[in-house]
N, C-alpha and C. Protein backbone atom coordinates (compact mmCIF):
# COMPACT_ATOMS: atom_id res chain seq x y z
N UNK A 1 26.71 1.90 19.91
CA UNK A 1 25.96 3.01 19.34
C UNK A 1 25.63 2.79 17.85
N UNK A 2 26.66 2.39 16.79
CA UNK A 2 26.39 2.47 15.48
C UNK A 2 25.72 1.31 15.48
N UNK A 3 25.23 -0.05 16.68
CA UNK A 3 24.11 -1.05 16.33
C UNK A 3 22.77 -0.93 16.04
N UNK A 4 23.20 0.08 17.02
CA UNK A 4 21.32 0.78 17.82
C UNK A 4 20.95 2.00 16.26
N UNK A 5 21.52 2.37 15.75
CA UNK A 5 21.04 3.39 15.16
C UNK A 5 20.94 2.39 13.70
N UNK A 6 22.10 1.35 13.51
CA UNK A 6 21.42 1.28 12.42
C UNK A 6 20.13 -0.39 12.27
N UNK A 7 19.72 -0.80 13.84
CA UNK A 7 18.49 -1.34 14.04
C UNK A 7 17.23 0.04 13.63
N UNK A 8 17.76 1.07 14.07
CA UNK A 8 16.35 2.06 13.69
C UNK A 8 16.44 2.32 12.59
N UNK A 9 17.22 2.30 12.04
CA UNK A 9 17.25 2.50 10.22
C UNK A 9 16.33 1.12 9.36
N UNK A 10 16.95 -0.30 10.04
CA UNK A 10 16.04 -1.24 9.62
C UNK A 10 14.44 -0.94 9.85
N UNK A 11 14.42 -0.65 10.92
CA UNK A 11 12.84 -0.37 11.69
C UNK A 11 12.36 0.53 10.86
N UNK A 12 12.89 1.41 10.26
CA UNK A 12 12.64 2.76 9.80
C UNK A 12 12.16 2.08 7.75
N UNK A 13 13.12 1.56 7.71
CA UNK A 13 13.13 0.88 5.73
C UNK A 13 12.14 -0.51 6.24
N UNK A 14 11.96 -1.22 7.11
CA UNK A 14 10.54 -2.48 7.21
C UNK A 14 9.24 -1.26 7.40
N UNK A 15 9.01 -0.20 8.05
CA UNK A 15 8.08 0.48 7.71
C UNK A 15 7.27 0.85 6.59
N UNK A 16 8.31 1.70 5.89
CA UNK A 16 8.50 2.00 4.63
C UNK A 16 7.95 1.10 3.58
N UNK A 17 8.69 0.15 3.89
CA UNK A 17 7.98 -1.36 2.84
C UNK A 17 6.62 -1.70 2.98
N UNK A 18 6.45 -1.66 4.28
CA UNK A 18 5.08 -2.07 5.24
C UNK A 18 4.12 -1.26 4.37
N UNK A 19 4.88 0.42 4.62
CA UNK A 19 3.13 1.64 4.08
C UNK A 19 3.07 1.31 2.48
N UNK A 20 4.32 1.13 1.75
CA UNK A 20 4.46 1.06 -0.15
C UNK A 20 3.63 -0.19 -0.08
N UNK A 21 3.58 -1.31 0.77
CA UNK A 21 2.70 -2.17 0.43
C UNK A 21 1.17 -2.02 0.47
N UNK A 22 0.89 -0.86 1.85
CA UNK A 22 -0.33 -0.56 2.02
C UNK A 22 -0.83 0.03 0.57
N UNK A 23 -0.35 0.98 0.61
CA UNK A 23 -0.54 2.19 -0.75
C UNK A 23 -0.73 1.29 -1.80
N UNK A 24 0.00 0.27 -1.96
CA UNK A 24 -0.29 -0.93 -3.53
C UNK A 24 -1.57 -1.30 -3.16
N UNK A 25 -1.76 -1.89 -2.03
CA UNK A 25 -2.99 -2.53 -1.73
C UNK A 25 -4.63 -1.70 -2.01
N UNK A 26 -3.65 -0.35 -1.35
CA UNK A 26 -5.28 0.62 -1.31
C UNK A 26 -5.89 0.95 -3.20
N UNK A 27 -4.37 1.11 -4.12
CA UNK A 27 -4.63 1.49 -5.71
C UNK A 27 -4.96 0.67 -6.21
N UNK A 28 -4.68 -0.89 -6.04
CA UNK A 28 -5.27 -1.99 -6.54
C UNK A 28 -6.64 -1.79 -6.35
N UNK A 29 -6.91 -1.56 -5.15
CA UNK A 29 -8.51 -2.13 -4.63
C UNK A 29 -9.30 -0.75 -5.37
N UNK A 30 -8.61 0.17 -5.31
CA UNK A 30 -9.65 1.66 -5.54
C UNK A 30 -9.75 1.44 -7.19
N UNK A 31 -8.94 0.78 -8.09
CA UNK A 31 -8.94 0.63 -9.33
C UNK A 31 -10.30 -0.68 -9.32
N UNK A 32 -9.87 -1.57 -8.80
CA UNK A 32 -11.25 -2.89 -8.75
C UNK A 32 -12.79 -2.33 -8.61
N UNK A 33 -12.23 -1.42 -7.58
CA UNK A 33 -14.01 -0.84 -7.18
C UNK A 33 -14.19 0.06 -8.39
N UNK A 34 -13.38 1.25 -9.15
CA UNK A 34 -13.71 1.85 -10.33
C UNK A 34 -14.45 0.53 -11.16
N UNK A 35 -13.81 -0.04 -11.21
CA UNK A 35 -14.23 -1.01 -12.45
C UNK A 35 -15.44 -1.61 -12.30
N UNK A 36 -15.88 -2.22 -11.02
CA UNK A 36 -16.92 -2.50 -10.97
C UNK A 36 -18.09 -1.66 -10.84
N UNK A 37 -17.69 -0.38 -10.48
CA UNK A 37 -18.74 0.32 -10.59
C UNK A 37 -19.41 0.78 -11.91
N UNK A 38 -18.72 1.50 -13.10
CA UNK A 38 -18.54 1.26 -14.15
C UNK A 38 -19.25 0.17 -14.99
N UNK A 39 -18.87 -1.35 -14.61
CA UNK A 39 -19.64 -1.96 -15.04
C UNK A 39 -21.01 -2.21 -14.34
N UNK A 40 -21.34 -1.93 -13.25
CA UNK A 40 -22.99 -1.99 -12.58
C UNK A 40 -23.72 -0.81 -12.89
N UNK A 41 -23.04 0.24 -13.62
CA UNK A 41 -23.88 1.09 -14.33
C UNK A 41 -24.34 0.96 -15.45
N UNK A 42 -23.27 0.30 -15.92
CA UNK A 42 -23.10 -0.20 -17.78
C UNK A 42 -24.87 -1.56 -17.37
N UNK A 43 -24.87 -1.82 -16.85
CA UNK A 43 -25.24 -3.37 -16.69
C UNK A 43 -27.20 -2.48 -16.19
N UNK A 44 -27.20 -1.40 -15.49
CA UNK A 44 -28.75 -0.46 -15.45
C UNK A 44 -28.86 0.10 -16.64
């Protein structure tokens, strides 16, 4: 019993890591696209 529950705890914290990586990925990219937009206005 205490294997199984704490495999779902791993399953549960590799998730976790999984979405904090998504979320980095999505603020990186939404900051890149600010910037370039910014500059393709600067640039009309």
């Amino acid at each position: 019993m205490p294997k199984q529950s704490f495999r779902e705890l791993n399953i549960d914290f590799k998730d976790s890591i999984r979405l904090k990586k998504q979320k980095n990925i999505y603020e990186i990219r939404k900051k890149l696209l600010k910037k370039n937009l910014k500059k393709r206005k600067n640039n009309n």
